[in-house]
PDB file of N, CA and C in Angstrom:
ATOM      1  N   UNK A   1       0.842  -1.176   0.000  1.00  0.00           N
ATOM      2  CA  UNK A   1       0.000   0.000   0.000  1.00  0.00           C
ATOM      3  C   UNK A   1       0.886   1.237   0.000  1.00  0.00           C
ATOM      4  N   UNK A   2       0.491   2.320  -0.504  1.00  0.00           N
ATOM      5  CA  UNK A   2       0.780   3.536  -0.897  1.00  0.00           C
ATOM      6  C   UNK A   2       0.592   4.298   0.301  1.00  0.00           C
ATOM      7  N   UNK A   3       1.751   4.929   0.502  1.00  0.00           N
ATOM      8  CA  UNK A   3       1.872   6.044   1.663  1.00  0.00           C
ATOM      9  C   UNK A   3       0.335   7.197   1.362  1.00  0.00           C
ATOM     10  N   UNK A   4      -0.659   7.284   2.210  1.00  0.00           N
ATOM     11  CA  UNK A   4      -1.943   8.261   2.342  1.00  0.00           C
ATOM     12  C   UNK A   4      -2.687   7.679   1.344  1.00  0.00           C
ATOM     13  N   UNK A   5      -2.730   6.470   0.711  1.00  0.00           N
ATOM     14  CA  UNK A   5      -3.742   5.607   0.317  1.00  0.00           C
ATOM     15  C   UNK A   5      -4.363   4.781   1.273  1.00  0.00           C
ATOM     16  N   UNK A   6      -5.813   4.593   1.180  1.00  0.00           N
ATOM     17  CA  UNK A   6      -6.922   4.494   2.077  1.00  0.00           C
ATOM     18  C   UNK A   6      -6.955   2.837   1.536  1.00  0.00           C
ATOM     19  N   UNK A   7      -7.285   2.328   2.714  1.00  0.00           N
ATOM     20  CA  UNK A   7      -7.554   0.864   2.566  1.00  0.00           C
ATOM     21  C   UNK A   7      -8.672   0.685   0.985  1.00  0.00           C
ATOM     22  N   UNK A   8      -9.335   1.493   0.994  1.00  0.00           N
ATOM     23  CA  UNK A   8     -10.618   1.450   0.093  1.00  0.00           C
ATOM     24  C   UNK A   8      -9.908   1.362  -1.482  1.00  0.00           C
ATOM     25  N   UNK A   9      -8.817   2.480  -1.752  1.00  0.00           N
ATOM     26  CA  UNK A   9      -8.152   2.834  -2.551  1.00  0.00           C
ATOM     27  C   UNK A   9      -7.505   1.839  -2.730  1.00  0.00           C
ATOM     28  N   UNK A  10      -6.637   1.618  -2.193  1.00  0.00           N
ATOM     29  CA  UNK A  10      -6.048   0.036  -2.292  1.00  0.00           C
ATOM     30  C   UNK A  10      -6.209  -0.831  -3.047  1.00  0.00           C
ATOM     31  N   UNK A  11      -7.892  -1.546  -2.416  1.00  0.00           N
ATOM     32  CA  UNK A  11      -8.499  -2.683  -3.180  1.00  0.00           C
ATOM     33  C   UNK A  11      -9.459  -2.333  -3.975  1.00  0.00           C
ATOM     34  N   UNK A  12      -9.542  -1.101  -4.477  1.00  0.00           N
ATOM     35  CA  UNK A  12     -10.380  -0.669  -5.646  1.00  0.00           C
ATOM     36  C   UNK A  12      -9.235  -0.978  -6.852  1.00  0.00           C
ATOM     37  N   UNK A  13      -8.078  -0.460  -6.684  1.00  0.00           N
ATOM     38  CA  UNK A  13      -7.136  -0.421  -7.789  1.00  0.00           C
ATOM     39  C   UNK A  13      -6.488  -1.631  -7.620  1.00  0.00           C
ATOM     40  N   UNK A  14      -6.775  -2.712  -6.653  1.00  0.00           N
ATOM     41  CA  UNK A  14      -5.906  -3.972  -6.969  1.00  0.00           C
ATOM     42  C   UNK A  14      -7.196  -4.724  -7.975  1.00  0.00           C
ATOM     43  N   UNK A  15      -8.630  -4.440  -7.469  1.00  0.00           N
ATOM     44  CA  UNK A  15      -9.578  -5.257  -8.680  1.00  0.00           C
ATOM     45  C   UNK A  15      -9.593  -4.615  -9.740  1.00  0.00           C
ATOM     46  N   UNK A  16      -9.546  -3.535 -10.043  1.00  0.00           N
ATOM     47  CA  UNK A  16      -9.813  -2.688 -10.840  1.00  0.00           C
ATOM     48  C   UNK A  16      -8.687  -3.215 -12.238  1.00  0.00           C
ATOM     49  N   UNK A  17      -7.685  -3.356 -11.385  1.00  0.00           N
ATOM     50  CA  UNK A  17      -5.884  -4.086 -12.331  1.00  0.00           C
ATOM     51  C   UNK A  17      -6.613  -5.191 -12.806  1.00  0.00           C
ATOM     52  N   UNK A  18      -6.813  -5.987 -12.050  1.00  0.00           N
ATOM     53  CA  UNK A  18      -7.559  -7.636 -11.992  1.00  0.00           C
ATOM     54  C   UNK A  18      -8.327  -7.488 -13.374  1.00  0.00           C
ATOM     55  N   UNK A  19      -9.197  -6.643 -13.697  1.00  0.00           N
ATOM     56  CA  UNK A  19     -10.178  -6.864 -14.440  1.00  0.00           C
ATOM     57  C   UNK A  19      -9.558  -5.970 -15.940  1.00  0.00           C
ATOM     58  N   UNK A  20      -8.566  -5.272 -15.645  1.00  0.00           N
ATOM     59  CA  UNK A  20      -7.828  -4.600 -16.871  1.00  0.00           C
ATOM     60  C   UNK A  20      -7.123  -5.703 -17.504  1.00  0.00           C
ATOM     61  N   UNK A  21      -6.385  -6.291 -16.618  1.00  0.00           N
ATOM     62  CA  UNK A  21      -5.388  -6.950 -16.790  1.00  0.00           C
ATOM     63  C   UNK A  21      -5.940  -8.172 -17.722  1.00  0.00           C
ATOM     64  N   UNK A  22      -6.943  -8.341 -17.369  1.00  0.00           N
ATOM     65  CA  UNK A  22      -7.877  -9.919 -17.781  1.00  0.00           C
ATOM     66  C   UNK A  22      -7.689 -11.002 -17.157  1.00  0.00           C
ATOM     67  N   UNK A  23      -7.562 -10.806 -15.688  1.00  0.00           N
ATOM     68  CA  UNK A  23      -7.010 -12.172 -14.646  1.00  0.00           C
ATOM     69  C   UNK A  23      -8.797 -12.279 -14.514  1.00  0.00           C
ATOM     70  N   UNK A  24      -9.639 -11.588 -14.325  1.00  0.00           N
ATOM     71  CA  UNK A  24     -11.232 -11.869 -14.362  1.00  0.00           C
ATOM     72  C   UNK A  24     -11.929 -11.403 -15.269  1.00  0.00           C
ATOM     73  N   UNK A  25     -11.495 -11.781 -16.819  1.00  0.00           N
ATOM     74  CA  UNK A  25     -12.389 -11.797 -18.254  1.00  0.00           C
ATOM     75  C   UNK A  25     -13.783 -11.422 -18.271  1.00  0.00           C
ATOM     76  N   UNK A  26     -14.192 -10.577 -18.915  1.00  0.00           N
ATOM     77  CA  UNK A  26     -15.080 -10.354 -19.355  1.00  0.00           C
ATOM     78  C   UNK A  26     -16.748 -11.622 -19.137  1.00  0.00           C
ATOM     79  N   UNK A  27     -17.601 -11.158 -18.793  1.00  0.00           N
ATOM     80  CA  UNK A  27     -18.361 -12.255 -18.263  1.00  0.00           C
ATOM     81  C   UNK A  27     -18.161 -12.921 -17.256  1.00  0.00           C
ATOM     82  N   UNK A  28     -17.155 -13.002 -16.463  1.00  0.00           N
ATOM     83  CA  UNK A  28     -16.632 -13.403 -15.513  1.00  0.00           C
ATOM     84  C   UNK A  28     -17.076 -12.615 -14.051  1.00  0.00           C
ATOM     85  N   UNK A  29     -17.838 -13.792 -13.220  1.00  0.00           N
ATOM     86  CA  UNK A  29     -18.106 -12.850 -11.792  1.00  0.00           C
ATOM     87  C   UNK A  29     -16.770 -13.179 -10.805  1.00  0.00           C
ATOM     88  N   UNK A  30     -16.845 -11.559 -10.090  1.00  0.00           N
ATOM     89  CA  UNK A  30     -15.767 -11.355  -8.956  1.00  0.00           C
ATOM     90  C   UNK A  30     -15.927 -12.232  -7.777  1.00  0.00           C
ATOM     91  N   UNK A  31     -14.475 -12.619  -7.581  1.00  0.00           N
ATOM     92  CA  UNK A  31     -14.914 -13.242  -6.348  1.00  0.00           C
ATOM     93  C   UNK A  31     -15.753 -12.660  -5.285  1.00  0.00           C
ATOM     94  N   UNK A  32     -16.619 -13.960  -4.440  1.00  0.00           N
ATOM     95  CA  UNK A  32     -17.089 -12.772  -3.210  1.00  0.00           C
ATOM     96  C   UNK A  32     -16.691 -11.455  -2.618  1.00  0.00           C
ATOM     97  N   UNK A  33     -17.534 -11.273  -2.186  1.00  0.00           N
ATOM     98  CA  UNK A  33     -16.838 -10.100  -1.088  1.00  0.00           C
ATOM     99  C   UNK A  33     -15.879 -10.707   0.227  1.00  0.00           C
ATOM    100  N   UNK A  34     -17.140 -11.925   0.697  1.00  0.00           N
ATOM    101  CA  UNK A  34     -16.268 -12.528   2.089  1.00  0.00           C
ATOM    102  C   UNK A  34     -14.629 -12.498   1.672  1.00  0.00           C
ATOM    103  N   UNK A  35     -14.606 -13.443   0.731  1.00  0.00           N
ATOM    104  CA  UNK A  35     -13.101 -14.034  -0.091  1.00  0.00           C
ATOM    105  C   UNK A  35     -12.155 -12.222  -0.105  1.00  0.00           C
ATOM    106  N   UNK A  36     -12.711 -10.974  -0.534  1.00  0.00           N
ATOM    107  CA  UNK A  36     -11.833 -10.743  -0.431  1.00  0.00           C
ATOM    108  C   UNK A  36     -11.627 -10.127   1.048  1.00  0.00           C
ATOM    109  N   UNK A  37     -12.401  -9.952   1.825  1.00  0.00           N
ATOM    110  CA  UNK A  37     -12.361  -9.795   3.139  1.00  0.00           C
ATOM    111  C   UNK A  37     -11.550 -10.054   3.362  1.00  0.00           C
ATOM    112  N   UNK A  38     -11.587 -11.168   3.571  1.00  0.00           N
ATOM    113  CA  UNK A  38     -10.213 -12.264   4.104  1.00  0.00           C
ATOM    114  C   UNK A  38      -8.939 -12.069   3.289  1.00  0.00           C
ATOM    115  N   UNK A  39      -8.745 -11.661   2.133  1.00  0.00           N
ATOM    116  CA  UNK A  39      -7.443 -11.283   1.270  1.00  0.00           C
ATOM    117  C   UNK A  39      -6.930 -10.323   1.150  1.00  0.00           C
ATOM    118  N   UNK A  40      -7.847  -8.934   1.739  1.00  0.00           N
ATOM    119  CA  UNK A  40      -7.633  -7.819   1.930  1.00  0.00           C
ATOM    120  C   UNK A  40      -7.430  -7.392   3.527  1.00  0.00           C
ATOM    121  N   UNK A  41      -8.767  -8.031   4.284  1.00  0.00           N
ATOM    122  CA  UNK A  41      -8.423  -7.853   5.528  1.00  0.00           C
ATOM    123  C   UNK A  41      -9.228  -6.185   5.877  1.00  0.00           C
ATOM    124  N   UNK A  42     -10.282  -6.091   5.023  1.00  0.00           N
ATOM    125  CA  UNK A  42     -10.837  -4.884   5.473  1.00  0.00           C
ATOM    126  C   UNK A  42     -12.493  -5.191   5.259  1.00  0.00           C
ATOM    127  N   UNK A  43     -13.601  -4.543   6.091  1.00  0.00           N
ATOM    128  CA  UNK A  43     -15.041  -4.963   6.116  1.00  0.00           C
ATOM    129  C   UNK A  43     -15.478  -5.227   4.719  1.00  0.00           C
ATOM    130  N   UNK A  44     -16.816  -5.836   4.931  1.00  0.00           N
ATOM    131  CA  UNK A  44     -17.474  -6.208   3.841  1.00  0.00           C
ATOM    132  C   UNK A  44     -17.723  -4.720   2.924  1.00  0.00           C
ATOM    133  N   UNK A  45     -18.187  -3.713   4.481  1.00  0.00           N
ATOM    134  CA  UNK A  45     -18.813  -2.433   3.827  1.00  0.00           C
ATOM    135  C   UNK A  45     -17.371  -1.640   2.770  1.00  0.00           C
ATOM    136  N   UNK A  46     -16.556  -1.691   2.879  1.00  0.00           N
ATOM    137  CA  UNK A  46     -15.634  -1.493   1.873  1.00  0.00           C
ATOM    138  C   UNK A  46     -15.420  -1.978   0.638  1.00  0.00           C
ATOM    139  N   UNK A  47     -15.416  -3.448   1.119  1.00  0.00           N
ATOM    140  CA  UNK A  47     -15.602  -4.175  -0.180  1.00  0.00           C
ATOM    141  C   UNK A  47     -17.361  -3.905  -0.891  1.00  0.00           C
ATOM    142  N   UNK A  48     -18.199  -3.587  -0.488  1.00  0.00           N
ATOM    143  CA  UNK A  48     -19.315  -2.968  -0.990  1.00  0.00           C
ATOM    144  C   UNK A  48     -19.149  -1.763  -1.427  1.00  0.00           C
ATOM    145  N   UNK A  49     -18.366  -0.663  -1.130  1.00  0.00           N
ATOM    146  CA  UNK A  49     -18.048   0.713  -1.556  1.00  0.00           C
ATOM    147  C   UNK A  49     -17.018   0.677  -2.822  1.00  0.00           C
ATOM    148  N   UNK A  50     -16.500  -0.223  -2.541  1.00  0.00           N
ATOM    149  CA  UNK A  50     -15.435  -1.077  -4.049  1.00  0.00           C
ATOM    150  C   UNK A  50     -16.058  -1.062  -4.858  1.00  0.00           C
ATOM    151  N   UNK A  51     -17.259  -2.350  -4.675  1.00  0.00           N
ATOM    152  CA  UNK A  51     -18.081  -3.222  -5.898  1.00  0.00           C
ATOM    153  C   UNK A  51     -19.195  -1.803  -6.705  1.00  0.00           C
ATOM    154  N   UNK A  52     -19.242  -1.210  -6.106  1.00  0.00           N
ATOM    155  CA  UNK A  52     -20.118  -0.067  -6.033  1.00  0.00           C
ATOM    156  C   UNK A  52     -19.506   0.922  -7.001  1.00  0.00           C
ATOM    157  N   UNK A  53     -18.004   1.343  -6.847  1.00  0.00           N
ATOM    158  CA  UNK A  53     -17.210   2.271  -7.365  1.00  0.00           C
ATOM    159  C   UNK A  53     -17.172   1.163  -9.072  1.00  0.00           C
ATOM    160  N   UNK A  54     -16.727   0.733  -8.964  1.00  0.00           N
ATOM    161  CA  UNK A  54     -16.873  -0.121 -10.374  1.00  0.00           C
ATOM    162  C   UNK A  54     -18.105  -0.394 -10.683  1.00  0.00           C
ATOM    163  N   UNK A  55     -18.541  -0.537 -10.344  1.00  0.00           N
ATOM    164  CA  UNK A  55     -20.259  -0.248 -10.732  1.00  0.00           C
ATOM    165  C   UNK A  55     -20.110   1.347 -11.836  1.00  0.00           C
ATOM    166  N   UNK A  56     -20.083   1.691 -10.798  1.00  0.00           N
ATOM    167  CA  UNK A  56     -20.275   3.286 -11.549  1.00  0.00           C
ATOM    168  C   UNK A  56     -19.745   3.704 -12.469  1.00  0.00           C
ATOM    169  N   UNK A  57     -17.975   2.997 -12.770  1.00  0.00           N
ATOM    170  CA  UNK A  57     -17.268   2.999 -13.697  1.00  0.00           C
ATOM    171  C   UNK A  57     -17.436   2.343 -15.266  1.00  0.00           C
ATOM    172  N   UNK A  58     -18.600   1.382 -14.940  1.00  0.00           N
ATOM    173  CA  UNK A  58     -18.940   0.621 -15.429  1.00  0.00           C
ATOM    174  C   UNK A  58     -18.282  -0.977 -16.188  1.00  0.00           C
ATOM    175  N   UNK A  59     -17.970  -0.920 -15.023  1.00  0.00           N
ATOM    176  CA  UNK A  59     -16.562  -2.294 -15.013  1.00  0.00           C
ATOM    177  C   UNK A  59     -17.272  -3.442 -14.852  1.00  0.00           C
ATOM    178  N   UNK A  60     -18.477  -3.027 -13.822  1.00  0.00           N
ATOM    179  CA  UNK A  60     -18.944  -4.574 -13.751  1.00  0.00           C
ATOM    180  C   UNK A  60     -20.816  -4.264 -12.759  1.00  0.00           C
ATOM    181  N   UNK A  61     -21.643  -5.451 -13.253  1.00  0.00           N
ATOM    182  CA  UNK A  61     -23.153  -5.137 -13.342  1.00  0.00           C
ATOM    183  C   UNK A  61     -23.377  -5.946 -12.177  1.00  0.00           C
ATOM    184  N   UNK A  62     -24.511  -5.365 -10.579  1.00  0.00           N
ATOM    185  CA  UNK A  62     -24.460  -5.862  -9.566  1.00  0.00           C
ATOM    186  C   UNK A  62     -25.629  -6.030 -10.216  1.00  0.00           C
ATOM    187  N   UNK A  63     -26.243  -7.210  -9.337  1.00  0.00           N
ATOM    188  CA  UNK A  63     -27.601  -7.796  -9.378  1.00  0.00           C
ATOM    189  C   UNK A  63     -27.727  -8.241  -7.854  1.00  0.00           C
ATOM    190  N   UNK A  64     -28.696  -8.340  -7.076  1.00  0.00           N
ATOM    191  CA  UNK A  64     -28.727  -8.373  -5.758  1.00  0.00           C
ATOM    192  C   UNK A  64     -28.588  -9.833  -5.473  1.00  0.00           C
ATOM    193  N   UNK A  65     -27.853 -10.086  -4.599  1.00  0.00           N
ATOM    194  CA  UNK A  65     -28.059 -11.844  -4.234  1.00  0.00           C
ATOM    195  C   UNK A  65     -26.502 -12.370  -5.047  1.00  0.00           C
ATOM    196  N   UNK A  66     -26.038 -11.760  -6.195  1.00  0.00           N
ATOM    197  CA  UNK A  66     -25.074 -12.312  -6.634  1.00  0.00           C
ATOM    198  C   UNK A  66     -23.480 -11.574  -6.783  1.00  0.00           C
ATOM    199  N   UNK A  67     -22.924 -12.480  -7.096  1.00  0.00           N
ATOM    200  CA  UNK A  67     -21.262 -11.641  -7.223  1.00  0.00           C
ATOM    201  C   UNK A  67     -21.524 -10.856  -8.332  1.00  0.00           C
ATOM    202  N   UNK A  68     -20.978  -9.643  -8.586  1.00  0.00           N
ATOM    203  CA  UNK A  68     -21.182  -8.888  -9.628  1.00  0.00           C
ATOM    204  C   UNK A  68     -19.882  -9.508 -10.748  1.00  0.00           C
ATOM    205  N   UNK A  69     -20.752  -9.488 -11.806  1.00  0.00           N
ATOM    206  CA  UNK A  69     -20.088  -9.722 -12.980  1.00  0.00           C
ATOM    207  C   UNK A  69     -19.488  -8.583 -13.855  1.00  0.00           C
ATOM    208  N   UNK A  70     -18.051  -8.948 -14.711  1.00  0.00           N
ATOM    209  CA  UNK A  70     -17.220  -8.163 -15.189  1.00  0.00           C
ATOM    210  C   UNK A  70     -17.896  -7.741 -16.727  1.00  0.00           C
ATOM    211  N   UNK A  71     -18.281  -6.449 -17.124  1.00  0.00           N
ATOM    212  CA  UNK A  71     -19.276  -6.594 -18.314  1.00  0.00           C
ATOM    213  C   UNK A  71     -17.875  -5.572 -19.113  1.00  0.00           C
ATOM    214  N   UNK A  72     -17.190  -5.095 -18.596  1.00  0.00           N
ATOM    215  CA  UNK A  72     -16.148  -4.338 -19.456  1.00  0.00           C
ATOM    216  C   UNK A  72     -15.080  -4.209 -19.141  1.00  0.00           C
ATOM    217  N   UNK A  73     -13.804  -4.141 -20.033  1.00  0.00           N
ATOM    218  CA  UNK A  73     -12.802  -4.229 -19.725  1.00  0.00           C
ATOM    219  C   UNK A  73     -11.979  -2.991 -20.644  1.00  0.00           C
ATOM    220  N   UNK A  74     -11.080  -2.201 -19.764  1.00  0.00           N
ATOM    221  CA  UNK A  74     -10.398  -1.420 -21.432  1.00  0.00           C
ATOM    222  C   UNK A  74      -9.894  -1.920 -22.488  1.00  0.00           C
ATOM    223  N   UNK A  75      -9.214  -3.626 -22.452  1.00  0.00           N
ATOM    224  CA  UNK A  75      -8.504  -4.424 -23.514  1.00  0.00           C
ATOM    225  C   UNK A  75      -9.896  -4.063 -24.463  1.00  0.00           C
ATOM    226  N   UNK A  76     -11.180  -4.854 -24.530  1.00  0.00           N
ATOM    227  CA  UNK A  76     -12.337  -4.389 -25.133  1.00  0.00           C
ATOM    228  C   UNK A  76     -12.603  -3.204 -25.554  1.00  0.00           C
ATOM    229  N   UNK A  77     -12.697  -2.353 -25.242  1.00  0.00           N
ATOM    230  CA  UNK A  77     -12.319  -1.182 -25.993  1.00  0.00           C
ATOM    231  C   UNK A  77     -11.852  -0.634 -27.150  1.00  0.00           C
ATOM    232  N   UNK A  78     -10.606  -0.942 -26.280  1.00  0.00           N
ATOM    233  CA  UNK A  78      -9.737  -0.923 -27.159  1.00  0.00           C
ATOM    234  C   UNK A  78      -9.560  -1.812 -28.462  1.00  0.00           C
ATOM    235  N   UNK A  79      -9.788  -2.642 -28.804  1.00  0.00           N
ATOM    236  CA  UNK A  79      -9.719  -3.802 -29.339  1.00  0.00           C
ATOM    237  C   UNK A  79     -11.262  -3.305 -30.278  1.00  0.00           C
ATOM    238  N   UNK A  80     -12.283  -3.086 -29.898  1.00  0.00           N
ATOM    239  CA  UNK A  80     -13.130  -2.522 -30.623  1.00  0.00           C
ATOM    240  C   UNK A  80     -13.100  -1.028 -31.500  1.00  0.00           C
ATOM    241  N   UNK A  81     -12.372  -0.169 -31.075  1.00  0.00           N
ATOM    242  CA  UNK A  81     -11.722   0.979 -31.440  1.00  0.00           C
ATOM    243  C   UNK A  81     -10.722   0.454 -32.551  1.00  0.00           C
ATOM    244  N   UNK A  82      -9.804  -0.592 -32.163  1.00  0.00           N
ATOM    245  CA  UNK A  82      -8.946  -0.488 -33.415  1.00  0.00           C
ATOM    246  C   UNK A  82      -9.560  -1.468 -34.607  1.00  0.00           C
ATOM    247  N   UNK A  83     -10.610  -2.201 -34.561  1.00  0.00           N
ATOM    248  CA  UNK A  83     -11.192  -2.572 -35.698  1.00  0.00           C
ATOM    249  C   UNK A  83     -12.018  -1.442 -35.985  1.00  0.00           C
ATOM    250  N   UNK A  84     -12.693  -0.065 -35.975  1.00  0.00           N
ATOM    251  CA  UNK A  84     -13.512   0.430 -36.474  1.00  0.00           C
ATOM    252  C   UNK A  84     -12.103   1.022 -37.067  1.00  0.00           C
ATOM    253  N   UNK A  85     -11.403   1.643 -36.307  1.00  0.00           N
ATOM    254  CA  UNK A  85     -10.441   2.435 -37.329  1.00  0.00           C
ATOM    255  C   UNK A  85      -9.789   1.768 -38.850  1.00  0.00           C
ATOM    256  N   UNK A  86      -9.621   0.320 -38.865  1.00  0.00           N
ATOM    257  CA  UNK A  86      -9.091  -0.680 -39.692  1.00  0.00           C
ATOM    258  C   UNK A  86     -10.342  -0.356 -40.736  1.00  0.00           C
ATOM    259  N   UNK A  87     -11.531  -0.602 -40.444  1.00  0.00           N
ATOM    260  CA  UNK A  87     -12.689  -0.201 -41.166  1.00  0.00           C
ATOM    261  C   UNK A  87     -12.762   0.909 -41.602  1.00  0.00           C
ATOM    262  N   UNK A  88     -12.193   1.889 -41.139  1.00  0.00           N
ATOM    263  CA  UNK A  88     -12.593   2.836 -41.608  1.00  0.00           C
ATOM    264  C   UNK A  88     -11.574   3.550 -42.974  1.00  0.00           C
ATOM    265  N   UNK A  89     -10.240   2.511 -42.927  1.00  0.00           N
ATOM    266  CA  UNK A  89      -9.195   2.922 -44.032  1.00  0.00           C
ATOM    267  C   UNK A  89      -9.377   1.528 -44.764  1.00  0.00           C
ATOM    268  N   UNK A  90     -10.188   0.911 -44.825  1.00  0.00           N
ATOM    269  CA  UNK A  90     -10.418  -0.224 -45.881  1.00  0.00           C
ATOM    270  C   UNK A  90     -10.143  -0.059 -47.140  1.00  0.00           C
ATOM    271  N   UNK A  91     -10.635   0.997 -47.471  1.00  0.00           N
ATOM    272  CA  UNK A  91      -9.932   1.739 -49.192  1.00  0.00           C
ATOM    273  C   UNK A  91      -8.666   1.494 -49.237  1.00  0.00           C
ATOM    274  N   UNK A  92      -7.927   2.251 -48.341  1.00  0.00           N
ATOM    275  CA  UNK A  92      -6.435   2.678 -48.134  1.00  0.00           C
ATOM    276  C   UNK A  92      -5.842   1.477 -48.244  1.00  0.00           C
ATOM    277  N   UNK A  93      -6.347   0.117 -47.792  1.00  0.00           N
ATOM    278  CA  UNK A  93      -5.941  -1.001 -47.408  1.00  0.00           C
ATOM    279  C   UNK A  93      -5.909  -1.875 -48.314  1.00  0.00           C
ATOM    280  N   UNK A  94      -7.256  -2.057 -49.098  1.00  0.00           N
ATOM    281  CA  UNK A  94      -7.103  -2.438 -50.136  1.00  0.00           C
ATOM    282  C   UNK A  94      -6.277  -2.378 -51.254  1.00  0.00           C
ATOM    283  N   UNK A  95      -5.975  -0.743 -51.735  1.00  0.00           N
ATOM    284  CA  UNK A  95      -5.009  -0.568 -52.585  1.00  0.00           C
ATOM    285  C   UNK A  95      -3.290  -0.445 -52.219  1.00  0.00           C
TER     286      UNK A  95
END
């Protein structure tokens, strides 16, 4: 952890990596909360203020009762961005 980084901060940007990175793919639900309780070592209500912050980011879709699932990733994005651009010099490409 980062000198005046907040426990919260922490494990927002260690899942946040997780799900950039593609260690939890696309469609893929996050582990519990308990699980990371125990791996982080900080309340559930954090790990709810986490799942929440990516929520908003739109990293990943809560549904009540279940682990929230990973619906976006920047690799995706990205990866969709550089086929429209490829599309879009198809002329260029062709000749």
């Amino acid at each position: 952890m980062k000198p005046q980084e907040t426990k919260f901060e922490f494990v927002y940007n260690e899942i946040k990596q997780c799900i950039l990175d593609g260690q939890i793919p696309h469609g893929n639900a996050l582990p519990s909360s308990r699980m990371y309780c125990d791996q982080f070592h900080v309340s559930r209500y954090t790990i709810n203020r986490v799942f929440e912050a990516l929520r908003a980011e739109g990293l990943v879709d809560i549904q009540p009762r279940l682990a929230p699932i990973v619906i976006s990733t920047k690799d995706t994005c990205n990866s969709s961005s550089t086929v429209f651009e490829i599309l879009k010099q198809k002329d260029c490409i062709l000749q």
